[in-house]
Protein backbone atom coordinates (compact mmCIF):
# COMPACT_ATOMS: atom_id res chain seq x y z
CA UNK A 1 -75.51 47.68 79.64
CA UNK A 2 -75.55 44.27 77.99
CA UNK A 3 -72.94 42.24 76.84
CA UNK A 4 -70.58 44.05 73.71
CA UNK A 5 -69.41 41.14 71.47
CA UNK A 6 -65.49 41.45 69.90
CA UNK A 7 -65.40 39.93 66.66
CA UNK A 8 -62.00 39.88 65.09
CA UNK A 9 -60.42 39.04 61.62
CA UNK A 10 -58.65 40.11 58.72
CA UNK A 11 -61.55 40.67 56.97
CA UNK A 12 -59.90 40.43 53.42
CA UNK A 13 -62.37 41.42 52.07
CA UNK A 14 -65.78 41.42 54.82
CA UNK A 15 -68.44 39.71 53.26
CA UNK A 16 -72.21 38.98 53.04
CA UNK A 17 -72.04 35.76 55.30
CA UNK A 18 -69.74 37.42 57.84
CA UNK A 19 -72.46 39.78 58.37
CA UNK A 20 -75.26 37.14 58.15
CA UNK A 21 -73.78 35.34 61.08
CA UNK A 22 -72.90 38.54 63.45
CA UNK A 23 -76.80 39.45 63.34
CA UNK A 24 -77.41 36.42 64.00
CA UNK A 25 -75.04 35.78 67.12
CA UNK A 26 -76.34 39.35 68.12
CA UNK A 27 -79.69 38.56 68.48
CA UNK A 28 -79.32 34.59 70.10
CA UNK A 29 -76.81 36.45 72.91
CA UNK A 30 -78.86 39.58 72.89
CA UNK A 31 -75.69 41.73 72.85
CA UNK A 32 -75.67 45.55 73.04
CA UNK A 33 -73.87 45.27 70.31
CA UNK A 34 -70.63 43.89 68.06
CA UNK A 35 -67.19 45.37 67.84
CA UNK A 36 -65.61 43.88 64.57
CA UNK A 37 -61.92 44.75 64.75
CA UNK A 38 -59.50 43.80 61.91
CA UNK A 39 -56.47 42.40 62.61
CA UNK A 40 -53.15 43.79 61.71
CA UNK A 41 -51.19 40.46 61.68
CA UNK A 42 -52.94 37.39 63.01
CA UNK A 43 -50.58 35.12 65.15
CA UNK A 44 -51.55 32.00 63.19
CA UNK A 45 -51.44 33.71 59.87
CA UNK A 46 -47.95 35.15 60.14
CA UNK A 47 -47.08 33.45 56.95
CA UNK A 48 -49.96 34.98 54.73
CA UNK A 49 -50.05 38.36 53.03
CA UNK A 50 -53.22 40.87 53.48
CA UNK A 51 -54.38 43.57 52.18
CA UNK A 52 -53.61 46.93 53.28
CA UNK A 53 -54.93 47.83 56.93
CA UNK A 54 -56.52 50.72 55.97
CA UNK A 55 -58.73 48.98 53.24
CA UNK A 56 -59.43 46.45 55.18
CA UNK A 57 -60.77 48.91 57.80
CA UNK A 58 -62.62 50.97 55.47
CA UNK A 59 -64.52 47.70 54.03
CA UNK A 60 -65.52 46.82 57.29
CA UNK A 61 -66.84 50.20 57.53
CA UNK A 62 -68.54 50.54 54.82
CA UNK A 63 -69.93 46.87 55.12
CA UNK A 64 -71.36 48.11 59.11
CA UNK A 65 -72.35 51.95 58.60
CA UNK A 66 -76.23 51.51 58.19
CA UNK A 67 -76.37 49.16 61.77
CA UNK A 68 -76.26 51.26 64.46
CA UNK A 69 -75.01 48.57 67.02
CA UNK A 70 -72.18 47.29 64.77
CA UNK A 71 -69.22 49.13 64.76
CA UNK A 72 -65.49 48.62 64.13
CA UNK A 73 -62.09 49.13 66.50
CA UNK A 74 -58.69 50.51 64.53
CA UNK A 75 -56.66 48.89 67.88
CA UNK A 76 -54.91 46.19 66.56
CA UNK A 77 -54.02 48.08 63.80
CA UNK A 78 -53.15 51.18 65.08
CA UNK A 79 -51.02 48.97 67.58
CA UNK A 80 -49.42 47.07 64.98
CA UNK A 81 -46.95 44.02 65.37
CA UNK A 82 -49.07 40.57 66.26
CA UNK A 83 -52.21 41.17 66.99
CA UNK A 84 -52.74 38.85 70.36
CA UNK A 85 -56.46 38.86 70.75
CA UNK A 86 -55.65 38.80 75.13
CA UNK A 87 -54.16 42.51 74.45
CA UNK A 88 -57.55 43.55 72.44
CA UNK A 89 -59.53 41.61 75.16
CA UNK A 90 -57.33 44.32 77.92
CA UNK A 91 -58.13 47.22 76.10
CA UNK A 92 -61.90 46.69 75.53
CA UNK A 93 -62.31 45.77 79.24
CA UNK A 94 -61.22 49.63 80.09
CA UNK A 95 -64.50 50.65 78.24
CA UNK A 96 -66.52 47.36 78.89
CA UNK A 97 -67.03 45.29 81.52
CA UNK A 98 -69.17 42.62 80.24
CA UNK A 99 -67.45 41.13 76.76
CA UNK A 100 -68.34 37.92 74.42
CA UNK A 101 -65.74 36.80 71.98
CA UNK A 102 -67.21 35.80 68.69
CA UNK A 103 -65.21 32.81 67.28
CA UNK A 104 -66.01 30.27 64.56
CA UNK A 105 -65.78 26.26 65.58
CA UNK A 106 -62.55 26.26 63.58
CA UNK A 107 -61.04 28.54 65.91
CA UNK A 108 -62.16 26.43 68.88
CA UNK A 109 -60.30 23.62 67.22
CA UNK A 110 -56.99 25.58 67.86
CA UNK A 111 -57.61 27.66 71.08
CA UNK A 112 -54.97 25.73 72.65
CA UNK A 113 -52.62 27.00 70.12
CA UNK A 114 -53.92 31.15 71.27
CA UNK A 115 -51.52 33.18 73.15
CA UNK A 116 -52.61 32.49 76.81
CA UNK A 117 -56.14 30.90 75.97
CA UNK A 118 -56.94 30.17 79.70
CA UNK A 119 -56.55 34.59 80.26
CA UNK A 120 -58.90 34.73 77.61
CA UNK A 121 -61.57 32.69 79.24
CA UNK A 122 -61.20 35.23 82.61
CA UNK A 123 -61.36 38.11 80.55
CA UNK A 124 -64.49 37.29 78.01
CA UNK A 125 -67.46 34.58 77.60
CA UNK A 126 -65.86 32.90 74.32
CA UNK A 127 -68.92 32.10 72.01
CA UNK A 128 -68.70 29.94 69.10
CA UNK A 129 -70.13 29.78 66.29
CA UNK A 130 -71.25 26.22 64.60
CA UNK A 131 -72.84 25.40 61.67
CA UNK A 132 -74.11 22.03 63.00
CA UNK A 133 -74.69 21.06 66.32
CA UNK A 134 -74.66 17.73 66.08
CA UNK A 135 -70.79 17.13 65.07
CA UNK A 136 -70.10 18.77 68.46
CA UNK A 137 -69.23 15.71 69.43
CA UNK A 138 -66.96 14.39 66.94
CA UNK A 139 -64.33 17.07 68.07
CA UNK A 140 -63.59 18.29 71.56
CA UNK A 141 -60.28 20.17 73.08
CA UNK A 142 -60.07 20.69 76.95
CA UNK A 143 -61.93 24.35 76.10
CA UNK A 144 -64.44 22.66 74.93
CA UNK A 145 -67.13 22.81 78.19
CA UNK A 146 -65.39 26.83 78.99
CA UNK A 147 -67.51 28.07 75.73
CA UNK A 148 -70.87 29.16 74.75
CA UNK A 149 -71.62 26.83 71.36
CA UNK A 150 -74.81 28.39 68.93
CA UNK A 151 -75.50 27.30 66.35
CA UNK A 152 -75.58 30.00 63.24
CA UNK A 153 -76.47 29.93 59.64
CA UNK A 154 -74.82 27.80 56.64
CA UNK A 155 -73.20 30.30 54.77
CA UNK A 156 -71.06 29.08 52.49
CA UNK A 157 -68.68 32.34 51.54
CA UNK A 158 -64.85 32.85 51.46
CA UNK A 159 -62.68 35.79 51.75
CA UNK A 160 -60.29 33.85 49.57
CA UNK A 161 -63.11 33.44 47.24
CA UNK A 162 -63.81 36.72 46.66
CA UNK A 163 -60.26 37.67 46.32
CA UNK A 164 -59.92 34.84 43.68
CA UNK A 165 -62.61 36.03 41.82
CA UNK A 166 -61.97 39.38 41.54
CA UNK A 167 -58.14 38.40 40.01
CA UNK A 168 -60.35 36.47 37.46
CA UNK A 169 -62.55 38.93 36.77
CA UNK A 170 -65.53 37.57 38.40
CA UNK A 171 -68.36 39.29 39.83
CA UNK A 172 -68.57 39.21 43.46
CA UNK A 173 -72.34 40.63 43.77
CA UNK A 174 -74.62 39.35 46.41
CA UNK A 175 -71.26 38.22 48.50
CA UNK A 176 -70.28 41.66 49.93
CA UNK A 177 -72.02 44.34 50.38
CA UNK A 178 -72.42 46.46 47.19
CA UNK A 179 -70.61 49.40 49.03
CA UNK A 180 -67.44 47.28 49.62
CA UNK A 181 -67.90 45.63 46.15
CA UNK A 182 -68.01 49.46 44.43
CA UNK A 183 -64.42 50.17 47.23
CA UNK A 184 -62.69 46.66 45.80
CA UNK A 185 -63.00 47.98 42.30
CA UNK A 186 -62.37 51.59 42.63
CA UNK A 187 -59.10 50.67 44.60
CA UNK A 188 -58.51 48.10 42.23
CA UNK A 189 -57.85 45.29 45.01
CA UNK A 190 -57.45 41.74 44.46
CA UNK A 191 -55.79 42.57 41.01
């Protein structure tokens, strides 16, 4: 088996670019394929609100159900608490042996700040996403040379977009997928 990739979040709500850039780290690292797993608390978001778990989980699989080698984990929700991404990265590796960590370049920026980066590097290849390759230079931390860096698509979408337009009463087409659009407004989320 190939490489599975772990791509984490809170995913409040999934969108269009989120999935732009998966398929598109899927194909560069030819991965078998992509785990996304929400978080249930994310340890440098403690101070932010999120939706519901469970509709956060249900976007995400509604967003992934027509690609057979995406697919979602419940773990750090079902486990509750913080989720610590080394804890996720243990319980994958008793199903998979070979695991990439998808990150964005903003993440990168704070790895130091991750519970225990230095386990993460022995447990998965961390991959990062970046927009632009040449500013790689213009920012390095001492992870910087322990990473894969590819360089994805320019897609210019925010969760906290969305959310705002929704409350405004915005349409949201052609930035999530029109499943998780028609879940948003039959749940009434974002109100």
């Amino acid at each position: 088996m190939k490489a599975v990739g772990i791509f984490g979040g809170s995913f409040d709500p999934i969108h269009i670019g989120h999935l732009i850039t998966i398929q598109y780290v899927l194909e560069k690292r030819n991965l078998d394929k992509i785990i996304f797993i929400p978080s249930h608390i994310s340890p440098l978001k403690t101070d932010k609100q999120t939706t519901e778990d469970i509709h956060r989980l249900n976007m995400v699989n509604l967003a992934i159900e027509s690609f057979p080698y995406f697919q979602s984990s419940d773990y750090e929700i079902r486990k509750g608490n913080i989720s610590y991404t080394l804890n996720t990265l243990n319980e994958i590796k008793k199903t998979y042996n070979n695991i990439e960590l998808i990150i964005g370049f903003d993440n990168l920026i704070v790895f130091d700040k991750w519970n225990k980066p230095d386990e993460i590097l022995k447990l998965a290849k961390v991959v990062v996403m970046k927009r632009n390759i040449d500013m790689l230079t213009e920012i390095k931390t001492k992870y910087f040379d322990s990473v894969v860096v590819i360089d994805t698509p320019n897609i210019e979408i925010s969760s906290t977009e969305i959310r705002e337009r929704v409350k405004k009463g915005l349409p949201i087409d052609f930035l999530v997928p029109e499943k998780v659009k028609e879940y948003i407004s039959k749940q009434g989320l974002y109100k």
